[in-house]
C-alpha atoms as a PDB file:
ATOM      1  CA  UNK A   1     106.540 216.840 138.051  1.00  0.00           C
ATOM      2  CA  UNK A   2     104.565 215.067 135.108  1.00  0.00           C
ATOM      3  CA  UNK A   3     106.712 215.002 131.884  1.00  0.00           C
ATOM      4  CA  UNK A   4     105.128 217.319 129.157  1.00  0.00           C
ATOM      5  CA  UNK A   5     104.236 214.845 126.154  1.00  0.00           C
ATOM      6  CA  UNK A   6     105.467 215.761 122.570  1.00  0.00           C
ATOM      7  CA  UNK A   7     103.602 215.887 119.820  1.00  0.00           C
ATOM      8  CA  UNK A   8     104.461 214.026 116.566  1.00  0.00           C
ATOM      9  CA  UNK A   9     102.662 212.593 113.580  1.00  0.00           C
ATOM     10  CA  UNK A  10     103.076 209.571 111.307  1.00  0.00           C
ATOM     11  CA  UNK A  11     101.925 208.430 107.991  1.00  0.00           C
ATOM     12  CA  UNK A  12      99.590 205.208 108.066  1.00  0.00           C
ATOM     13  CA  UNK A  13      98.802 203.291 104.963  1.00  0.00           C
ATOM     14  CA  UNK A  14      94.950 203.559 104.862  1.00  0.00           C
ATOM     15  CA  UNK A  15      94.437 199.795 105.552  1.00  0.00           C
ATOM     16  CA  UNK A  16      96.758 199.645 108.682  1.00  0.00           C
ATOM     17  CA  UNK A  17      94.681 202.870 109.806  1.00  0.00           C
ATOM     18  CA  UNK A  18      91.598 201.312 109.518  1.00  0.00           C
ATOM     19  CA  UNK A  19      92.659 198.046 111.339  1.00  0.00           C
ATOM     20  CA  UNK A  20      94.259 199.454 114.173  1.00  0.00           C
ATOM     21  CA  UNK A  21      90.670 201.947 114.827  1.00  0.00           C
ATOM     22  CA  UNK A  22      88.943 198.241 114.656  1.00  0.00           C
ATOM     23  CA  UNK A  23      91.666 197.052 116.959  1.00  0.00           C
ATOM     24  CA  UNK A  24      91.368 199.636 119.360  1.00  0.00           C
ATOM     25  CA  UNK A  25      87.207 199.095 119.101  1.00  0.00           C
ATOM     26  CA  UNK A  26      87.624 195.588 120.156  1.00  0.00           C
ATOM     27  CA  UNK A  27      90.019 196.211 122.846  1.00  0.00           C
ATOM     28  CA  UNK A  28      87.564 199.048 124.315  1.00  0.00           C
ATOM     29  CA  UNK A  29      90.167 202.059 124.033  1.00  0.00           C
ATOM     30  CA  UNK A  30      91.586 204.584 121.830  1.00  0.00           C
ATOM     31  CA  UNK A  31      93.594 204.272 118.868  1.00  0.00           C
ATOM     32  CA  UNK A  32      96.463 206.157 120.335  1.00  0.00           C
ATOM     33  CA  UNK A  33      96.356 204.325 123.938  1.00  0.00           C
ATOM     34  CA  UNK A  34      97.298 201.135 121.555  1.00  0.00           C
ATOM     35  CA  UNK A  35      99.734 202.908 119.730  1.00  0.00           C
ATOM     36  CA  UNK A  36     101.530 203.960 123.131  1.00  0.00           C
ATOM     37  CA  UNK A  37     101.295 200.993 124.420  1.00  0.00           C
ATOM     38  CA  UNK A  38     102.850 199.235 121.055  1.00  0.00           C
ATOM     39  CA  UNK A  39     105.564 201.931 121.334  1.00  0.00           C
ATOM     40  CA  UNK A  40     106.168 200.771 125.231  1.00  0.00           C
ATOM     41  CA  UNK A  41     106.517 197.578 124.489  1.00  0.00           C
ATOM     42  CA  UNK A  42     108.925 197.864 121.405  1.00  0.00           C
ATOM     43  CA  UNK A  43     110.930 200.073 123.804  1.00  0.00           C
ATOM     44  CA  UNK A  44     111.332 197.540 126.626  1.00  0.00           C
ATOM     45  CA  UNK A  45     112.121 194.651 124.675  1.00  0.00           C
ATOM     46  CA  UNK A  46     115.186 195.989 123.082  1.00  0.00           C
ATOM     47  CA  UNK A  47     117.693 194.284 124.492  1.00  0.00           C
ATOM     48  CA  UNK A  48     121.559 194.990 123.868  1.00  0.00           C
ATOM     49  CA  UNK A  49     122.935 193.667 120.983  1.00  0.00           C
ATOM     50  CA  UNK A  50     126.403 191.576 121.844  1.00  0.00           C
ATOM     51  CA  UNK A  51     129.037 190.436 119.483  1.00  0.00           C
ATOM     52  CA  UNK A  52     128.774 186.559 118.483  1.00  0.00           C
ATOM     53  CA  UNK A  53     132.436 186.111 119.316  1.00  0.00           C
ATOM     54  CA  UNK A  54     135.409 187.587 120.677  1.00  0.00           C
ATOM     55  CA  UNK A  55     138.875 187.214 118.700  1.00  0.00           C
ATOM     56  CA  UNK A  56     140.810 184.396 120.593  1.00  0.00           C
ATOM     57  CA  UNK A  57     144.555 185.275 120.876  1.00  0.00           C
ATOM     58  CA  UNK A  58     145.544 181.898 122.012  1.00  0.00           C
ATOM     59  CA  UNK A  59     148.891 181.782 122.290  1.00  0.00           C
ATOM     60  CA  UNK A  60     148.724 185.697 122.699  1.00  0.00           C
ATOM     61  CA  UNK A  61     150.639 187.491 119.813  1.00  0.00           C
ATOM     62  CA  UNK A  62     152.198 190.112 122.140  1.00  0.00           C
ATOM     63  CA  UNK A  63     152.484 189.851 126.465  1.00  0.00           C
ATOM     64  CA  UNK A  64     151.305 192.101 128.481  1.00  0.00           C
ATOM     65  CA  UNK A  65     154.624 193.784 129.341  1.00  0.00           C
ATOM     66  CA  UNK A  66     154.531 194.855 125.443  1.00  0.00           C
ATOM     67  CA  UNK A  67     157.218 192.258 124.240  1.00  0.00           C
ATOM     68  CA  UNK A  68     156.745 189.617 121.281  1.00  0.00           C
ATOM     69  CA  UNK A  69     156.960 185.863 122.644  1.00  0.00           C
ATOM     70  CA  UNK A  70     158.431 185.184 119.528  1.00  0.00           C
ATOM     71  CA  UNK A  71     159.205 186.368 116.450  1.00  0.00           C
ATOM     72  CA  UNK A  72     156.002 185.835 113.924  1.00  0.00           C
ATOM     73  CA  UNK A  73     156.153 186.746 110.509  1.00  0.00           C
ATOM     74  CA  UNK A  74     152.488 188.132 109.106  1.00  0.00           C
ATOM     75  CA  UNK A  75     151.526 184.645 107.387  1.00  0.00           C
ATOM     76  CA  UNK A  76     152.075 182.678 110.952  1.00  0.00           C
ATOM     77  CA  UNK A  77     149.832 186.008 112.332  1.00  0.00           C
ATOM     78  CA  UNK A  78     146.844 185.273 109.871  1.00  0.00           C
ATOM     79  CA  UNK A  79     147.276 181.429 110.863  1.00  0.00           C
ATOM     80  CA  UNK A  80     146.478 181.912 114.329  1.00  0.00           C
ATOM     81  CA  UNK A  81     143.714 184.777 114.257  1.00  0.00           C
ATOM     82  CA  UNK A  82     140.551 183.343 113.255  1.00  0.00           C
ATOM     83  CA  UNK A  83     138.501 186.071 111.033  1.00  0.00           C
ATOM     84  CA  UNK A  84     135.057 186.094 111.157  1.00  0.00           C
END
């Protein structure tokens, strides 16, 4: 079953309206065939977006089994986090 297409509308400065009708001239098609295929490609080249860095906890703060290593007060905490 062929998706039904929705309608929407956009406001082009006059310029970029004329340019992309003498774009789509050149190119031999229509001015929305170039729009949908702009749209396409701006679609498939967004990639995911992944932090720079994760936050190192070496030596970790607290084990796994929920108990403290040792006893750090909150200055020796901020030594050993690095903040971005």
């Amino acid at each position: 079953m062929k998706a039904k297409p929705i309608r929407t509308s956009i406001d082009l400065p006059r310029d970029l309206h004329r340019r992309l009708r003498e774009a789509a001239a050149r190119k031999g098609c229509s001015a929305r065939q170039l729009i949908l295929a702009g749209i396409r490609r701006a679609v498939n080249d967004v990639t995911a977006v992944r932090p720079r860095r994760r936050l190192r906890l070496d030596p970790p703060i607290v084990h796994a089994a929920g108990r403290k290593p040792f006893d750090l007060n909150n200055e020796q905490i901020y030594r050993l986090i690095e903040f971005p």
